[in-house]
C-alpha atoms as a PDB file:
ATOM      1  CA  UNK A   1       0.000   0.000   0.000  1.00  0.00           C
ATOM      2  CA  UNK A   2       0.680   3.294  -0.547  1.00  0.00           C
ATOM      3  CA  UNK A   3      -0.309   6.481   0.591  1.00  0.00           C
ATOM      4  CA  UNK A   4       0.924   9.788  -0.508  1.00  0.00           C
ATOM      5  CA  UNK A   5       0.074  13.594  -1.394  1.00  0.00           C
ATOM      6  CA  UNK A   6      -0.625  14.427  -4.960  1.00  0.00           C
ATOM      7  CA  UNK A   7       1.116  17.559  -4.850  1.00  0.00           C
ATOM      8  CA  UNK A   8       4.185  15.168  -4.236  1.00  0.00           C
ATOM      9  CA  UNK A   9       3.757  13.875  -8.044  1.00  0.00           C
ATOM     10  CA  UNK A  10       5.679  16.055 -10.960  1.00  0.00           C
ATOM     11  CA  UNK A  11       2.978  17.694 -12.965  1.00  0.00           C
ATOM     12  CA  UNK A  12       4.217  17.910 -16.494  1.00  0.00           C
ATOM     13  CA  UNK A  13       2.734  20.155 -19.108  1.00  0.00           C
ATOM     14  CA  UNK A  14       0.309  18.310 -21.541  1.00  0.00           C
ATOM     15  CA  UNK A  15       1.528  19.957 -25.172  1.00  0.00           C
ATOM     16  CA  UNK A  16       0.281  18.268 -28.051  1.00  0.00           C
ATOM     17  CA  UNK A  17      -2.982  20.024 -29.358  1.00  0.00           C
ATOM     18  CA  UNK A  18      -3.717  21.219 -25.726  1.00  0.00           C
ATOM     19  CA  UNK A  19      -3.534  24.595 -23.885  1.00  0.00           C
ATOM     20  CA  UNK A  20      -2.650  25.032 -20.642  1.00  0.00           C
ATOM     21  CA  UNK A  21      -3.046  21.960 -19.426  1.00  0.00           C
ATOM     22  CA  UNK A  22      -0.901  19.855 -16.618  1.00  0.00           C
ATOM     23  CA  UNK A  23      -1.265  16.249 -15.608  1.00  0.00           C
ATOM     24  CA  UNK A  24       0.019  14.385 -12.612  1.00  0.00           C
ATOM     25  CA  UNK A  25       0.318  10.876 -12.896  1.00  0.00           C
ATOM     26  CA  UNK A  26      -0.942   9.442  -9.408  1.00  0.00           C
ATOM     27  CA  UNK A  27      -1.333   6.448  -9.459  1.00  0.00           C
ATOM     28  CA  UNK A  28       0.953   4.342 -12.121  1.00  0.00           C
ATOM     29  CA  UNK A  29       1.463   0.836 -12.924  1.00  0.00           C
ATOM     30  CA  UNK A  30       5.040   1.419 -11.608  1.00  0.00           C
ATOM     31  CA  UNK A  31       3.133   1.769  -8.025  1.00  0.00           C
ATOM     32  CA  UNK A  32       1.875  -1.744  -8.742  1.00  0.00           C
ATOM     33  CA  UNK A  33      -1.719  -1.021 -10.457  1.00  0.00           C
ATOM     34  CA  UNK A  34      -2.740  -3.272 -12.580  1.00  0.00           C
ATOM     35  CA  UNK A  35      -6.048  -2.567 -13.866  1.00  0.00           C
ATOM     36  CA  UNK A  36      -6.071   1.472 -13.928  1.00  0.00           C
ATOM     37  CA  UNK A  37      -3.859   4.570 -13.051  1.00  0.00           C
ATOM     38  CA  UNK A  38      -5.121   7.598 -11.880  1.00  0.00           C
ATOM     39  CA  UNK A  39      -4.585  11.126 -13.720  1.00  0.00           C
ATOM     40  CA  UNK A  40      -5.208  14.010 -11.800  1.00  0.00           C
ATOM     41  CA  UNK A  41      -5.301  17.205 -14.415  1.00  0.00           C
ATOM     42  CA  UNK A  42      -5.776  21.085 -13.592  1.00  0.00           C
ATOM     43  CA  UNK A  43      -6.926  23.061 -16.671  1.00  0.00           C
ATOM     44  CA  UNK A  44      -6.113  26.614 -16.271  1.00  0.00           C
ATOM     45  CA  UNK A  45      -8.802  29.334 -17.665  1.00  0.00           C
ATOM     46  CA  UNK A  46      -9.148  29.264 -21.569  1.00  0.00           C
ATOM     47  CA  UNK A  47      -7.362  26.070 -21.495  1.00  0.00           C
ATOM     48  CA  UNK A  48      -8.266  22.335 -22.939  1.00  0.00           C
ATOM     49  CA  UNK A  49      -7.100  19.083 -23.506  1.00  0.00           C
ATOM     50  CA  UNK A  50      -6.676  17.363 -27.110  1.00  0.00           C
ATOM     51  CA  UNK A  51      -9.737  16.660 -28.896  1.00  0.00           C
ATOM     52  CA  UNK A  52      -9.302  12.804 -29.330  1.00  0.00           C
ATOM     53  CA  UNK A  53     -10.487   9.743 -29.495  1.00  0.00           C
ATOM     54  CA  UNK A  54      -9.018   5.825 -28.125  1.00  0.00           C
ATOM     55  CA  UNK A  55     -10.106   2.546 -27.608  1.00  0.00           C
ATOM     56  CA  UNK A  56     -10.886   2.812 -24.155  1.00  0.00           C
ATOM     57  CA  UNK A  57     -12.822   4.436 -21.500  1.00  0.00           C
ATOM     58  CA  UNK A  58     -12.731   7.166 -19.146  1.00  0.00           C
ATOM     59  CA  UNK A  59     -13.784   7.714 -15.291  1.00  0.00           C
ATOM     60  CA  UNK A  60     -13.932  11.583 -13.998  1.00  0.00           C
ATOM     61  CA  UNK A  61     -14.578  13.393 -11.218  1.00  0.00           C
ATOM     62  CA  UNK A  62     -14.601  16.822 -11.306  1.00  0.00           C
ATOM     63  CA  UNK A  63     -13.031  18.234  -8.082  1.00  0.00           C
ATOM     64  CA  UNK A  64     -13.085  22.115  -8.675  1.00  0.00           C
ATOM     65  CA  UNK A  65     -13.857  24.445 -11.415  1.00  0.00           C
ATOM     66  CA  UNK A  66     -16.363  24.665 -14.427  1.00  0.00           C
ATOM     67  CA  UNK A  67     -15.790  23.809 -18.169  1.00  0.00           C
ATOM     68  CA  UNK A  68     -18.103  22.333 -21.062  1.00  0.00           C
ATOM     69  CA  UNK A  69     -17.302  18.627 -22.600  1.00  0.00           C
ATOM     70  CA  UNK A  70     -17.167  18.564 -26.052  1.00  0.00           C
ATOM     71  CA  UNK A  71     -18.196  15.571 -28.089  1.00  0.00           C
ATOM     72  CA  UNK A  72     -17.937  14.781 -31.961  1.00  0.00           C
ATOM     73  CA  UNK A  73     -21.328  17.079 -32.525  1.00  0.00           C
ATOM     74  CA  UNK A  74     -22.089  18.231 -28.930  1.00  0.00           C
ATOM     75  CA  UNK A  75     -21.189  20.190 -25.601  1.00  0.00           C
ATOM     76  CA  UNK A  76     -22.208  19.386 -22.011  1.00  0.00           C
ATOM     77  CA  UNK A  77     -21.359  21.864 -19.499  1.00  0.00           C
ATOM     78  CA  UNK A  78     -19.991  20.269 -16.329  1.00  0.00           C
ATOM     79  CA  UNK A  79     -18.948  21.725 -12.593  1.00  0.00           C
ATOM     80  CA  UNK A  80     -17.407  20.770  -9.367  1.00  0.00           C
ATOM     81  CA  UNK A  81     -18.650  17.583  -7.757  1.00  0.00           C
ATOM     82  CA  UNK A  82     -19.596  15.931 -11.636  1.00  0.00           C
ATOM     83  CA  UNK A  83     -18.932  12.569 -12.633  1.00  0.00           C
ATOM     84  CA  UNK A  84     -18.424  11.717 -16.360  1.00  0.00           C
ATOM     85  CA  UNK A  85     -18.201   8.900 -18.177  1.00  0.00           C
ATOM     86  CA  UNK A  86     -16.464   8.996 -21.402  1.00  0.00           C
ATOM     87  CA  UNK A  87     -17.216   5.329 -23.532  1.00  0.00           C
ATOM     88  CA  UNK A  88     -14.341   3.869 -25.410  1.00  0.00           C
ATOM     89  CA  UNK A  89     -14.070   5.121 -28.663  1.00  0.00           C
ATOM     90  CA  UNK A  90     -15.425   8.515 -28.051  1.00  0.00           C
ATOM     91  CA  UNK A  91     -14.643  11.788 -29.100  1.00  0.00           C
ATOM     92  CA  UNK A  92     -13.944  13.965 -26.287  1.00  0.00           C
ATOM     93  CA  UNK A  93     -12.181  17.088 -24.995  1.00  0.00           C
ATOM     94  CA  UNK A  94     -12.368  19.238 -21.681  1.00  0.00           C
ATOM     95  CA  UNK A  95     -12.524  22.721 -21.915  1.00  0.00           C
ATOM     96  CA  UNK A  96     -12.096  25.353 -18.937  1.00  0.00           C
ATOM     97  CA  UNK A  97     -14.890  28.017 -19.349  1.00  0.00           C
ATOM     98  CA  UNK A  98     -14.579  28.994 -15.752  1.00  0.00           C
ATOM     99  CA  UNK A  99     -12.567  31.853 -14.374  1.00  0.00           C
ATOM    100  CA  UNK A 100     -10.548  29.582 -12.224  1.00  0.00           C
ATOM    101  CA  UNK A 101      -8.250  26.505 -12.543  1.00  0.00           C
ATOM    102  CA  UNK A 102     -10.094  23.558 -13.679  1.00  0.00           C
ATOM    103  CA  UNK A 103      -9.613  20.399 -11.652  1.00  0.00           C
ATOM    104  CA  UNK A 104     -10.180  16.410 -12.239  1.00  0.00           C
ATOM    105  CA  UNK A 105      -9.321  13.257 -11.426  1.00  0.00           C
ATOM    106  CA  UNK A 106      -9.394  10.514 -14.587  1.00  0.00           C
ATOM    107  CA  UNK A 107      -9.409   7.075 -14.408  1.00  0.00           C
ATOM    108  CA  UNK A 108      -8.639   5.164 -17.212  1.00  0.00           C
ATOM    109  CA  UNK A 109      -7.391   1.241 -17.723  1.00  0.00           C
ATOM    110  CA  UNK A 110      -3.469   0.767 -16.904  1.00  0.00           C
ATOM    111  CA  UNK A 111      -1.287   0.124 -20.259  1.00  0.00           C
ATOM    112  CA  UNK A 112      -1.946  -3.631 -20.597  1.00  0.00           C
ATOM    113  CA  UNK A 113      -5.821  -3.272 -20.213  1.00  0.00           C
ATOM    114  CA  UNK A 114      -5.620  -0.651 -22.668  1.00  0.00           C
ATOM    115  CA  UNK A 115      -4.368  -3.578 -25.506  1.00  0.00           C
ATOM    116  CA  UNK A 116      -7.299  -5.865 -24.607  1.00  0.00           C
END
């Protein structure tokens, strides 16, 4: 087990087709997870993450800030204390509309789930 603070993770800078975006890589398969790693992201104001799709799924939680999900032909605004589910597959990109930093948590299958 493992217990530790997430400010205690480097955040590196997310660059390709993104905008002020950092991630912090959590919880790794290096730290012995086998099934999924956790991403926590902050989003600063104007900022977003790719618009992209993969062949697998995504878990959020939205722990601070506002922004609007944007899908292959659609946007859902979203705020603190949201969960979202992104299928496998989908099109997707988060967006910081808010005046703040924008802050999440994602969950999403550890590197050898992601080949199955």
């Amino acid at each position: 087990m493992r217990v530790i603070h997430y400010s205690e993770v480097p955040a590196e800078r997310v660059e390709e087709d993104a905008k002020g975006v950092w991630i912090r890589w959590v919880i790794r398969e290096e730290d012995g997870a086998k099934n999924f790693v956790m991403r926590h992201f902050e989003i600063e104001p104007g900022g977003y993450t790719p618009h992209h799709t993969h062949p697998w799924e995504h878990e959020v939680f939205i722990l601070g800030g506002s922004g609007v999900l944007v899908g292959e032909d659609s946007e859902t605004e979203f705020g603190e204390g949201d969960v979202i589910f992104v299928p496998a597959s989908e099109k997707h990109q988060f967006k910081n509309t808010g005046r703040g930093s924008l802050r999440l948590l994602c969950m999403i299958p550890s590197k050898d789930r992601c080949k199955l």
